[in-house]
N, C-alpha and C. Protein backbone atom coordinates (compact mmCIF):
# COMPACT_ATOMS: atom_id res chain seq x y z
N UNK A 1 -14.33 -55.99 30.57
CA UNK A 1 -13.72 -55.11 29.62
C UNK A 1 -13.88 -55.61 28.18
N UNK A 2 -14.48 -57.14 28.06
CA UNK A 2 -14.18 -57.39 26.50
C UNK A 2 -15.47 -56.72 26.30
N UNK A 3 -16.42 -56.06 27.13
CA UNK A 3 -18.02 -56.22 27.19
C UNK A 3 -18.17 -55.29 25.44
N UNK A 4 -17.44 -54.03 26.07
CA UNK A 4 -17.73 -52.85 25.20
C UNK A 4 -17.30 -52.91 23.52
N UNK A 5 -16.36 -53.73 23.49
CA UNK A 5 -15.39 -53.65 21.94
C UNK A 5 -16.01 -54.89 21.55
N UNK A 6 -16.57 -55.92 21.94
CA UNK A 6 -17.78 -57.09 21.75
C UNK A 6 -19.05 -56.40 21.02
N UNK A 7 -19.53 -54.96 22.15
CA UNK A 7 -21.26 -54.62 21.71
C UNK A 7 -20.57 -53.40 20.50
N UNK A 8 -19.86 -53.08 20.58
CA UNK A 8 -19.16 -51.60 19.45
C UNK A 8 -19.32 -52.87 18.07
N UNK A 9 -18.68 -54.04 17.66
CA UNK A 9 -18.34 -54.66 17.04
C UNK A 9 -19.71 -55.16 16.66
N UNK A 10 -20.87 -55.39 17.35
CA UNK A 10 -22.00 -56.33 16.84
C UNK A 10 -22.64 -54.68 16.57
N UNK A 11 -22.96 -53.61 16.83
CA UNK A 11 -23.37 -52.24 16.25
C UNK A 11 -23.32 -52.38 14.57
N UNK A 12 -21.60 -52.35 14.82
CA UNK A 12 -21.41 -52.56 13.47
C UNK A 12 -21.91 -53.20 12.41
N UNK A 13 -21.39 -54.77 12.65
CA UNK A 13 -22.16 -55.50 11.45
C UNK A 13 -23.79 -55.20 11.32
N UNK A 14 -24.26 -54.55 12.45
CA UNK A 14 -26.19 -54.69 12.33
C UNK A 14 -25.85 -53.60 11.46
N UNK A 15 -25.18 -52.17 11.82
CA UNK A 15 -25.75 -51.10 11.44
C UNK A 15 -24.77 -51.42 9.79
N UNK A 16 -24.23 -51.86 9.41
CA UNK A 16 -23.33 -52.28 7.94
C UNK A 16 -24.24 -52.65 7.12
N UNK A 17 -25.16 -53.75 7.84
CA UNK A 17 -25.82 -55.18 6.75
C UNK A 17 -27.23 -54.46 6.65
N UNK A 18 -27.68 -53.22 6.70
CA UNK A 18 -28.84 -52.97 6.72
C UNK A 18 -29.18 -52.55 5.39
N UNK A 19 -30.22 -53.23 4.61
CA UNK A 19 -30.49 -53.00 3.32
C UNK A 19 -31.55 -52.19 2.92
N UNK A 20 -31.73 -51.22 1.65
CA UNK A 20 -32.97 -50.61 1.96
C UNK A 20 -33.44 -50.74 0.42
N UNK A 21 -34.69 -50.48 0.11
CA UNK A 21 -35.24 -50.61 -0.94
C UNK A 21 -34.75 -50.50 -1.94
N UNK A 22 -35.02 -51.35 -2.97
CA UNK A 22 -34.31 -51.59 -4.63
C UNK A 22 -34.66 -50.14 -5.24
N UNK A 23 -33.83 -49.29 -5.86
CA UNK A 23 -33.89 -48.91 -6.84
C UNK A 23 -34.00 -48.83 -8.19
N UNK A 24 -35.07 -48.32 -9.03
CA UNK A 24 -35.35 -49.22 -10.04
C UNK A 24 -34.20 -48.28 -11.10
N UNK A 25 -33.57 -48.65 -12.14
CA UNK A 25 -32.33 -49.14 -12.63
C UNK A 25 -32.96 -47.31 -14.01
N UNK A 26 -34.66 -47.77 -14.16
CA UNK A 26 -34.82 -46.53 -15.01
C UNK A 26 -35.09 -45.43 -14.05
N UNK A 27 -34.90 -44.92 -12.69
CA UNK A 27 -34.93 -44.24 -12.01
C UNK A 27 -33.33 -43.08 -11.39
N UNK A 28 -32.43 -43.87 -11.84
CA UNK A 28 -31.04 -43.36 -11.89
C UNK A 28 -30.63 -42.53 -13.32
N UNK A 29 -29.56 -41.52 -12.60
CA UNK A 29 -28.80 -41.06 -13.67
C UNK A 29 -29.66 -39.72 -14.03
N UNK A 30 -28.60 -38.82 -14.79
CA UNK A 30 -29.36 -37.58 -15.52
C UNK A 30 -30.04 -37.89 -16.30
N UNK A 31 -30.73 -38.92 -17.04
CA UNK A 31 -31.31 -39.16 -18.32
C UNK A 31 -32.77 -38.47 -17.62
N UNK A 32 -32.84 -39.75 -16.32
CA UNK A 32 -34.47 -39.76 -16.05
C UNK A 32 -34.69 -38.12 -15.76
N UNK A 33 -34.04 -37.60 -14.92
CA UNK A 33 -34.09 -36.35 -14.19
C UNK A 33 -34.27 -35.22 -14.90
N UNK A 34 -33.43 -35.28 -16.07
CA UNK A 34 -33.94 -34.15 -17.26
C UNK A 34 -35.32 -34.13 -18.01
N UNK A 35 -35.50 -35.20 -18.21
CA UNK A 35 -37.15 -36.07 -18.54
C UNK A 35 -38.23 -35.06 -17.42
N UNK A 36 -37.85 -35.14 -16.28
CA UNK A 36 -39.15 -34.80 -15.34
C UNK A 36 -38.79 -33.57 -15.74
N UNK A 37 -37.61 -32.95 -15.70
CA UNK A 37 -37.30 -31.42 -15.40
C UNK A 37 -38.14 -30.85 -16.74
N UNK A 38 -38.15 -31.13 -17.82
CA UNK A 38 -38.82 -31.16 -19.44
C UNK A 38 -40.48 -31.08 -18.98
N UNK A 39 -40.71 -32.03 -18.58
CA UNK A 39 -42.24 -32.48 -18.32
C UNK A 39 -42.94 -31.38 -17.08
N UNK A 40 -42.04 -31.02 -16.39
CA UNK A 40 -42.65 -30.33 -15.59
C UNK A 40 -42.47 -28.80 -15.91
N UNK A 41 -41.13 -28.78 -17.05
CA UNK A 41 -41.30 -27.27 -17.05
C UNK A 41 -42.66 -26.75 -18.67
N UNK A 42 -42.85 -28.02 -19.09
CA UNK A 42 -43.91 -28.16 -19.81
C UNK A 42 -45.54 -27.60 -19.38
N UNK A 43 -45.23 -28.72 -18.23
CA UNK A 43 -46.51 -28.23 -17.30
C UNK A 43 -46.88 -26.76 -17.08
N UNK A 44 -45.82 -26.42 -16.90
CA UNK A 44 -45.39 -24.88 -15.61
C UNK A 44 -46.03 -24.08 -17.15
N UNK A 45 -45.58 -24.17 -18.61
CA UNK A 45 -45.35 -23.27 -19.66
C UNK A 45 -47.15 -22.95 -20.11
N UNK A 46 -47.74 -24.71 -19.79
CA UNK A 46 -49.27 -24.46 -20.31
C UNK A 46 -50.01 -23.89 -19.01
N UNK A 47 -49.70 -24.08 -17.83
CA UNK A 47 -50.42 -23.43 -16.80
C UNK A 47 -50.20 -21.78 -16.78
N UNK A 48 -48.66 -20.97 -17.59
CA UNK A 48 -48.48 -19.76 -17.91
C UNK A 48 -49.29 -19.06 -18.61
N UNK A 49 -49.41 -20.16 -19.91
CA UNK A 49 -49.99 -19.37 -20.81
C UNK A 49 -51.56 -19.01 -20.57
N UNK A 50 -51.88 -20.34 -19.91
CA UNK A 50 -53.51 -20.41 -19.56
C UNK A 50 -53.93 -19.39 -18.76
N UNK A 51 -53.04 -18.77 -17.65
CA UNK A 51 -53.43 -17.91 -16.26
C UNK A 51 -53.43 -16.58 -17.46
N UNK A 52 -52.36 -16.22 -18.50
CA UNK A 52 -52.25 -14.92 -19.10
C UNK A 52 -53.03 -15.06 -19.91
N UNK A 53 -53.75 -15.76 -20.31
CA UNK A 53 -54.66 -15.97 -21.15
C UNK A 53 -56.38 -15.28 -20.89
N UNK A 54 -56.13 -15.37 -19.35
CA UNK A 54 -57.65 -15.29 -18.60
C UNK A 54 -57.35 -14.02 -18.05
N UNK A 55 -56.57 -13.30 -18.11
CA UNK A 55 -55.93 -12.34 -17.04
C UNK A 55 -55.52 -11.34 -18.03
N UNK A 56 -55.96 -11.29 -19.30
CA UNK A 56 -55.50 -10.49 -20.42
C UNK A 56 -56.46 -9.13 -20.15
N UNK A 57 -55.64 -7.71 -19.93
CA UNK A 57 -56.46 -6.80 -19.76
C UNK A 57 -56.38 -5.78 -20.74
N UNK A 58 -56.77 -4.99 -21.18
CA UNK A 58 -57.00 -3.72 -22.40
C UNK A 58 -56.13 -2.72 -21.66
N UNK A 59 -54.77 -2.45 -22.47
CA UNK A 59 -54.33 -1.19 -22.25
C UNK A 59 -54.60 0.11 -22.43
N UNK A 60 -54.57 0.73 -21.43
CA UNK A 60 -54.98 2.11 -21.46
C UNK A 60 -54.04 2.96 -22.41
N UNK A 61 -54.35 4.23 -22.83
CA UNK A 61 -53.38 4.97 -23.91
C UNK A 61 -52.63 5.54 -22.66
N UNK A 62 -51.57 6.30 -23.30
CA UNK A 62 -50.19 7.20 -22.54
C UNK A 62 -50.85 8.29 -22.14
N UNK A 63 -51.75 8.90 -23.00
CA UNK A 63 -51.99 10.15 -23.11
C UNK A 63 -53.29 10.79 -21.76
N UNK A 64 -53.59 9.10 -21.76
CA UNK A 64 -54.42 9.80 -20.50
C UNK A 64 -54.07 9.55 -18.90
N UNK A 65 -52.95 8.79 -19.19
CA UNK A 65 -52.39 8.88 -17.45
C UNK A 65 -51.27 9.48 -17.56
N UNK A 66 -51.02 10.57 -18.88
CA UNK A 66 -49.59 11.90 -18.31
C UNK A 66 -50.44 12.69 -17.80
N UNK A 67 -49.02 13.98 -17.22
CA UNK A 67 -49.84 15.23 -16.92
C UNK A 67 -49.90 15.68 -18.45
N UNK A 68 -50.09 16.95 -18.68
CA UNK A 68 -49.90 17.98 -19.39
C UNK A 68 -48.63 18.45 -19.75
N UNK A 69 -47.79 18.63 -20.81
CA UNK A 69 -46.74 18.71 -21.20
C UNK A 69 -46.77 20.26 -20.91
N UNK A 70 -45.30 20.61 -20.42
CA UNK A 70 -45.22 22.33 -20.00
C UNK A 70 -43.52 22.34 -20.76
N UNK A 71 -43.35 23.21 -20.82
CA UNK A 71 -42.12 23.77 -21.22
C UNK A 71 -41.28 23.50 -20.18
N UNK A 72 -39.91 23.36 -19.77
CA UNK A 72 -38.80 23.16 -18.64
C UNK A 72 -37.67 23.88 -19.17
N UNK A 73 -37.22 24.95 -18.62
CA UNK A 73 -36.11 25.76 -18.15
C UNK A 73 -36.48 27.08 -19.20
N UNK A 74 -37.66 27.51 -18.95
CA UNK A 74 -37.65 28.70 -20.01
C UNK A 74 -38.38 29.83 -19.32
N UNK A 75 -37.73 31.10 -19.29
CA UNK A 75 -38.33 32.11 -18.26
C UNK A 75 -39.34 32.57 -18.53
């Protein structure tokens, strides 16, 4: 009976003491995170302009995709 509250107890300290990779110190916090969010919505703004840039087409006038103007409600 001591078997189980012995192996529950050594779980513990293994699964407690387990360490995982350093975080580097300029990688924390909103500072860095707004930085990428900037940089990438930078990115996003010159890849916009570039696609509308290439993709620029000649508008057609009004006058040739109406119908024909008619009179409405007159006998």
């Amino acid at each position: 009976m001591k078997v189980f509250p012995l192996a529950c107890a050594a779980c513990v300290l293994v699964g407690c003491g387990t360490i995982g990779s350093p975080i580097p110190p300029e990688d924390v916090g909103l500072a860095p995170l707004i930085e990428r969010q900037k940089r990438q919505d930078a990115l996003d703004a010159k890849k916009l302009d570039a696609e509308e840039s290439q993709t620029l087409m000649e508008p057609q006038g009004q006058d040739v995709d109406l119908p024909p103007l008619r009179p409405v409600g007159t006998r």
